[in-house]
N, C-alpha and C. Protein backbone atom coordinates (compact mmCIF):
# COMPACT_ATOMS: atom_id res chain seq x y z
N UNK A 1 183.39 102.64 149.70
CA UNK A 1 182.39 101.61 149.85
C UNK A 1 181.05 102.06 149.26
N UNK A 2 181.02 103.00 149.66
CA UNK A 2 179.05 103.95 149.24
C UNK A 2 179.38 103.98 147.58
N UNK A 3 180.46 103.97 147.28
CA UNK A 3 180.58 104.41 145.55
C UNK A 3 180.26 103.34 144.97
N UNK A 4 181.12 101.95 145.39
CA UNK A 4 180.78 100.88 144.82
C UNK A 4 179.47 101.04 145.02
N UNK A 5 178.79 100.30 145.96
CA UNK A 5 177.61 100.05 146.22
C UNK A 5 176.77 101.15 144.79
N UNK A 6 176.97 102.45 144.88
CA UNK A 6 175.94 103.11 143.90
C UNK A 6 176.48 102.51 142.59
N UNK A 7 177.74 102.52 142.30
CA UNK A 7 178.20 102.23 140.98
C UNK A 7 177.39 100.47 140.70
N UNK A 8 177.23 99.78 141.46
CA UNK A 8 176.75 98.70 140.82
C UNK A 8 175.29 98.64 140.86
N UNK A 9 174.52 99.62 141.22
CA UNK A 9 173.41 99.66 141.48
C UNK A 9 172.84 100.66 140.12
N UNK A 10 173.39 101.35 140.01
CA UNK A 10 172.86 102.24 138.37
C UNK A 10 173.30 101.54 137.36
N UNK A 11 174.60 100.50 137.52
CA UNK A 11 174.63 99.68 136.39
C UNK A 11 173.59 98.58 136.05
N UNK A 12 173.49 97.73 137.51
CA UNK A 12 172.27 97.02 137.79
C UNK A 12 170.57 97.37 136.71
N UNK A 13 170.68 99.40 137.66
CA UNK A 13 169.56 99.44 136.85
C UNK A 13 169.83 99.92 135.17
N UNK A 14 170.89 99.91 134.93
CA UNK A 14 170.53 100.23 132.90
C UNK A 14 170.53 99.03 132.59
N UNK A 15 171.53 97.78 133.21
CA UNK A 15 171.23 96.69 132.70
C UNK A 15 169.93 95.90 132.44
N UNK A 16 169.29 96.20 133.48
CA UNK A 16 167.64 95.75 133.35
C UNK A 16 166.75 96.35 133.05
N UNK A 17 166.86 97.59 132.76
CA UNK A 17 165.75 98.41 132.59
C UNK A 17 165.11 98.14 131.44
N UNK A 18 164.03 98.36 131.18
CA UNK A 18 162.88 98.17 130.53
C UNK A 18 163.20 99.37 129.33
N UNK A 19 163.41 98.78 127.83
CA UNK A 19 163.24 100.54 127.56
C UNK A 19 162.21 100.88 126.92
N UNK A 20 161.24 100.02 126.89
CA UNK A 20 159.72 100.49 126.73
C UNK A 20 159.07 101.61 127.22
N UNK A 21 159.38 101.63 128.83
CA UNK A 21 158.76 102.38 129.70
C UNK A 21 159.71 104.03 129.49
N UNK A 22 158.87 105.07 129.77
CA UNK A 22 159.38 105.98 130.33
C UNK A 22 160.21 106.74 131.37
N UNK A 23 160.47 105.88 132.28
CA UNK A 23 160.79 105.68 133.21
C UNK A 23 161.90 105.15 133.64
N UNK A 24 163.32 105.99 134.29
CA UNK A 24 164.28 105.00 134.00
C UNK A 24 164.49 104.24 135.46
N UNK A 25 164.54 105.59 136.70
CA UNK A 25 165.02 105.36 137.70
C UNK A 25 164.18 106.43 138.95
N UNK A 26 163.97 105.70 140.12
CA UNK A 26 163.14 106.22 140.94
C UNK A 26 164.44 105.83 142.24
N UNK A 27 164.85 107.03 142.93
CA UNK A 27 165.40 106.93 143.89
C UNK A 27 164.87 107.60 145.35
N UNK A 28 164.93 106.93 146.12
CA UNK A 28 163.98 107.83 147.56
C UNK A 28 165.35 107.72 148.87
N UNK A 29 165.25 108.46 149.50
CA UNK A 29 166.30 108.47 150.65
C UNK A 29 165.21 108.56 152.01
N UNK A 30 165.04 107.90 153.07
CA UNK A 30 164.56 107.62 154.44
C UNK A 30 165.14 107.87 155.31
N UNK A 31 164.67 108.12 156.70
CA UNK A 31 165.32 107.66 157.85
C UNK A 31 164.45 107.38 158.91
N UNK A 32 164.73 106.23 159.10
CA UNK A 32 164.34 105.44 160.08
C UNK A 32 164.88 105.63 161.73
N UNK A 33 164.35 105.72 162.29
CA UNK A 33 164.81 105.20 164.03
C UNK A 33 164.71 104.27 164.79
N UNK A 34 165.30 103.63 164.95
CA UNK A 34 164.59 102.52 165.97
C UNK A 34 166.10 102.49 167.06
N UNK A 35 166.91 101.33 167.90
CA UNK A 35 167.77 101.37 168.30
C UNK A 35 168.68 102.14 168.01
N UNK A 36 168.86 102.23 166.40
CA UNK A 36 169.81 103.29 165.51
C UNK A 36 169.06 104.12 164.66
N UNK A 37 169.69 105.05 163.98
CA UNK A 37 169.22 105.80 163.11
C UNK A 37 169.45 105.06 161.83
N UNK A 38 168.86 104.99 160.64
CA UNK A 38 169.10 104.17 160.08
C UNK A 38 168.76 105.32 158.54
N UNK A 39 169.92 104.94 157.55
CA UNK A 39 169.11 105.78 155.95
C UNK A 39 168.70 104.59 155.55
N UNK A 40 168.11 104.92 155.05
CA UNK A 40 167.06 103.53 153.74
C UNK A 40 167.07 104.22 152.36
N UNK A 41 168.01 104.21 151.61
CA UNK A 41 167.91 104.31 150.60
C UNK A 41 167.05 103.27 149.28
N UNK A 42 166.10 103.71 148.68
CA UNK A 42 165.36 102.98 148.00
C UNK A 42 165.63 103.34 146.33
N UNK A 43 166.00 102.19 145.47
CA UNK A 43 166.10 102.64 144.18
C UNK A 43 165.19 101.60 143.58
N UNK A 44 164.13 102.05 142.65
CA UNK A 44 162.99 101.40 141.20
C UNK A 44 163.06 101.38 140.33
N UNK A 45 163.09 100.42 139.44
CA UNK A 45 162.85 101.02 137.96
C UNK A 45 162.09 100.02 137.62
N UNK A 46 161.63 100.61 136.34
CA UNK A 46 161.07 99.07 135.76
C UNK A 46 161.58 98.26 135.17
N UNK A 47 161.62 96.97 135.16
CA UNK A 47 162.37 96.01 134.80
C UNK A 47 161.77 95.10 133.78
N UNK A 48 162.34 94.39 132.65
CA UNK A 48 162.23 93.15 132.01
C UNK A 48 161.49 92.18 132.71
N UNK A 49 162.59 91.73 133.92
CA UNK A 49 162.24 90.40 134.46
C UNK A 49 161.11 90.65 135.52
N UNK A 50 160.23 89.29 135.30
CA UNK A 50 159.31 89.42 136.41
C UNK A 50 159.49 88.39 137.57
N UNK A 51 159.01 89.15 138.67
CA UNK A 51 159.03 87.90 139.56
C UNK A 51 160.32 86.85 140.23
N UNK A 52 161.44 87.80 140.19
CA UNK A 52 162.81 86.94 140.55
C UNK A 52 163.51 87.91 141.23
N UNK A 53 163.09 87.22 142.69
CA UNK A 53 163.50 88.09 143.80
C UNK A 53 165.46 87.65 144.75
N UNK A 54 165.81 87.06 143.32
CA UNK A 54 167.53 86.35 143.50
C UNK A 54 168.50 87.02 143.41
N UNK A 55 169.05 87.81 144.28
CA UNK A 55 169.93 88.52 144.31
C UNK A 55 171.45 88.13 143.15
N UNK A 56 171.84 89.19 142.39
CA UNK A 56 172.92 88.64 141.58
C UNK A 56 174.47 88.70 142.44
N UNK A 57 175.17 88.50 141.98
CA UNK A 57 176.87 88.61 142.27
C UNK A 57 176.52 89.79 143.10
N UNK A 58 177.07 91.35 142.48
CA UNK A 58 177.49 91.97 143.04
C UNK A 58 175.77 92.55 144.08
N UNK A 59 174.94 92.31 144.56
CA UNK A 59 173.74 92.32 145.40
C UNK A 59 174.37 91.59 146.41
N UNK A 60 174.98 90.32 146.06
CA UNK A 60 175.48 89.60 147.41
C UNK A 60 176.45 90.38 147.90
N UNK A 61 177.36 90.69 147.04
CA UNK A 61 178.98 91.54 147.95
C UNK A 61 177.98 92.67 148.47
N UNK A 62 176.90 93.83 147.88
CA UNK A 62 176.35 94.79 148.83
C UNK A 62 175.96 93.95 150.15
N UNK A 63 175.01 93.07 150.20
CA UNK A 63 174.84 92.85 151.48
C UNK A 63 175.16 91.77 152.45
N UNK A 64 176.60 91.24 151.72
CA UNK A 64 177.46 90.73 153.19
C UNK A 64 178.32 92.54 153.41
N UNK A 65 178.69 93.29 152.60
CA UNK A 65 179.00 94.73 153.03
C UNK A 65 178.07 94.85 153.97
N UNK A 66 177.07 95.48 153.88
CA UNK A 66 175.77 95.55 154.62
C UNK A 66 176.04 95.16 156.00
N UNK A 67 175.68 93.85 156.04
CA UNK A 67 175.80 92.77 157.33
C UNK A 67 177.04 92.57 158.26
N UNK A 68 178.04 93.34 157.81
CA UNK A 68 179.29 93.45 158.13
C UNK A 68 179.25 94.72 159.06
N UNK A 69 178.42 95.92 158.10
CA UNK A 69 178.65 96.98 158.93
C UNK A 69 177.51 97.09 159.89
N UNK A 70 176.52 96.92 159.49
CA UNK A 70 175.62 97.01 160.45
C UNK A 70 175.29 95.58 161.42
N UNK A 71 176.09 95.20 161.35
CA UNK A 71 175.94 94.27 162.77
C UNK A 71 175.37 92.87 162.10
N UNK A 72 176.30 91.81 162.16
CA UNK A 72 176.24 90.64 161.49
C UNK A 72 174.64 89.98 161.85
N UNK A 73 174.49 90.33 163.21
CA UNK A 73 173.03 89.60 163.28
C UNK A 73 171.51 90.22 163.03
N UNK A 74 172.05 91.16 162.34
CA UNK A 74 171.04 92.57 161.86
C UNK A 74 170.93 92.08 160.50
N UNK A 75 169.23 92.07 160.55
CA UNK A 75 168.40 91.59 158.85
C UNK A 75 167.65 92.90 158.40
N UNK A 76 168.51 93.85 159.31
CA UNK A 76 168.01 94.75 158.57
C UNK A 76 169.08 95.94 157.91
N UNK A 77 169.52 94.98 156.44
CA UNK A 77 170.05 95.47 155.72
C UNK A 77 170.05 95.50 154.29
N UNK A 78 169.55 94.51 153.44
CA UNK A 78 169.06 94.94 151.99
C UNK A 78 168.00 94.28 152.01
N UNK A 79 166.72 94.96 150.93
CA UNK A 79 165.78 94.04 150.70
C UNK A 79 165.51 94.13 149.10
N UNK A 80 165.38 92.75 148.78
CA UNK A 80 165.22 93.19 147.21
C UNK A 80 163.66 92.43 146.82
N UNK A 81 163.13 93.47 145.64
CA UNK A 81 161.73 92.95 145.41
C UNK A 81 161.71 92.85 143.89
N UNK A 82 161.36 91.67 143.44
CA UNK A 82 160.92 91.99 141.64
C UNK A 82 159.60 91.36 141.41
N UNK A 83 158.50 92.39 141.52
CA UNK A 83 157.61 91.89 141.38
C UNK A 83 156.50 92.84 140.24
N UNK A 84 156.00 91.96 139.21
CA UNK A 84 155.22 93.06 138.11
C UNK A 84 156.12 94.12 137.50
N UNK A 85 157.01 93.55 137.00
CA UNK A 85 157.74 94.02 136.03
C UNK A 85 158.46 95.18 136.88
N UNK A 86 158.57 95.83 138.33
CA UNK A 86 159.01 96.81 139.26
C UNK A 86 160.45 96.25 139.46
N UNK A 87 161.49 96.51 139.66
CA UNK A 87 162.80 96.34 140.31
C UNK A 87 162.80 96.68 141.68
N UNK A 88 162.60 96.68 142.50
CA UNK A 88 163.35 97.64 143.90
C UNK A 88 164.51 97.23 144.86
N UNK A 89 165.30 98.02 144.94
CA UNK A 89 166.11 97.39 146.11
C UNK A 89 166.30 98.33 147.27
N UNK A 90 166.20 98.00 148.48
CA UNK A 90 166.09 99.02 149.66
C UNK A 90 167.61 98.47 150.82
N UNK A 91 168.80 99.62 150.80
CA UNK A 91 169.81 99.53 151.06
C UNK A 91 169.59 99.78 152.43
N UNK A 92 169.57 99.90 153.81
CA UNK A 92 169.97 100.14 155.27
C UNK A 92 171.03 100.52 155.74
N UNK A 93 171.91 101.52 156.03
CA UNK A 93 172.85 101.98 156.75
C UNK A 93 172.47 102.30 158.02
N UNK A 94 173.32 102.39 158.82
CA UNK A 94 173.39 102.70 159.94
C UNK A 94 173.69 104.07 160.20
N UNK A 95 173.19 105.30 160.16
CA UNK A 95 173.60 106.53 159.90
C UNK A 95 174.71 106.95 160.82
N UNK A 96 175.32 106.37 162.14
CA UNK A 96 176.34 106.81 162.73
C UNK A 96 177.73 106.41 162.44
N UNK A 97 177.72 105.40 161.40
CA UNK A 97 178.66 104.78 160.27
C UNK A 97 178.75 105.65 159.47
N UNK A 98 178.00 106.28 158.63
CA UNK A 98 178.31 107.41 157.19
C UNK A 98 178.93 108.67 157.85
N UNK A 99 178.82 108.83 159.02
CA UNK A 99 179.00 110.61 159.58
C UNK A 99 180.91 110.08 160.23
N UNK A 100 181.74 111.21 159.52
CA UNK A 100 182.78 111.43 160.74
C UNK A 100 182.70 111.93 161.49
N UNK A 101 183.35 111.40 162.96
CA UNK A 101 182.92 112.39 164.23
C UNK A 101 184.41 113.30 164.36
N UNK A 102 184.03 114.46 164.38
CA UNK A 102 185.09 115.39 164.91
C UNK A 102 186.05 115.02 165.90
N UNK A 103 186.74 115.55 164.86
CA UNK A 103 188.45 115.33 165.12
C UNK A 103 189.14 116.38 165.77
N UNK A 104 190.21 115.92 166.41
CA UNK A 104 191.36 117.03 166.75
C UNK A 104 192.27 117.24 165.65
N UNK A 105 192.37 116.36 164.59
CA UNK A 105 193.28 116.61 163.35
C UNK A 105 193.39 117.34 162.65
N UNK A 106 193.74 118.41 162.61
CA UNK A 106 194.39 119.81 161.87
C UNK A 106 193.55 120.09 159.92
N UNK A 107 194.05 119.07 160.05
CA UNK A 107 193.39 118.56 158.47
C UNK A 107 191.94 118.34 158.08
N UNK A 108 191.93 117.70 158.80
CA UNK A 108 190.14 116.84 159.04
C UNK A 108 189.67 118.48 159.37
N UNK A 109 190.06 118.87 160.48
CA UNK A 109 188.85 120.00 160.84
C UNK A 109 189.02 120.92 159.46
N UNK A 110 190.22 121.05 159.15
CA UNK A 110 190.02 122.42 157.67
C UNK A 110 189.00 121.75 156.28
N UNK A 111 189.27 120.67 156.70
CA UNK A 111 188.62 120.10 155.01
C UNK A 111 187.20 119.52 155.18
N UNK A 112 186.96 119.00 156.52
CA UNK A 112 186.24 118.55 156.31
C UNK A 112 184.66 119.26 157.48
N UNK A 113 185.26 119.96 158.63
CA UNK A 113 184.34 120.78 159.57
C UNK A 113 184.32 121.80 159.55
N UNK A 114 184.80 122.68 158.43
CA UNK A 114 184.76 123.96 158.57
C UNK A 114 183.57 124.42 157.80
């Protein structure tokens, strides 16, 4: 799921990117607390288009993904901004979703908790 999500998001940004600018890609990682722990992943670039804050195709499949995992009545899961030639989109996970919790499985503990 996290792959898609990045894989359409670096395509996202070469597709739009500006190649005027120097600048291709600005990525930031957060964490938030509130009820949950939350990552906020933030990706920028500069963009062509101005001012069109319309999520495309695959923006919608990220955040009914999104809204699925983090709790259907939770708006806090993508936000997208295009404003002054900037791209941004700010992803929300739920950080107790990304972590496996330890296992008794023989396997899991060698590969993955040791």
């Amino acid at each position: 799921l996290l792959q898609g999500h990045w894989e359409e998001l670096l395509f996202n940004a070469l597709k739009y990117a500006d190649p005027e600018k120097g600048e291709f890609l600005t990525l930031k990682f957060e964490e938030k607390k509130e009820e949950f722990t939350w990552l906020q992943m933030i990706l920028e670039n500069p963009s062509a288009k101005k001012d069109d804050n319309l999520p495309g195709q695959g923006l919608e499949g990220i955040e009914e993904d999104l809204r699925q995992l983090n709790e259907e009545e939770s708006d806090y899961t993508l936000n997208i901004e295009n404003k002054k030639n900037r791209f941004r989109v700010t992803l929300n996970y739920r950080s107790d979703l990304l972590m496996l919790e330890e296992s008794n499985t023989p396997e899991l503990e060698k590969n993955y908790f040791s």
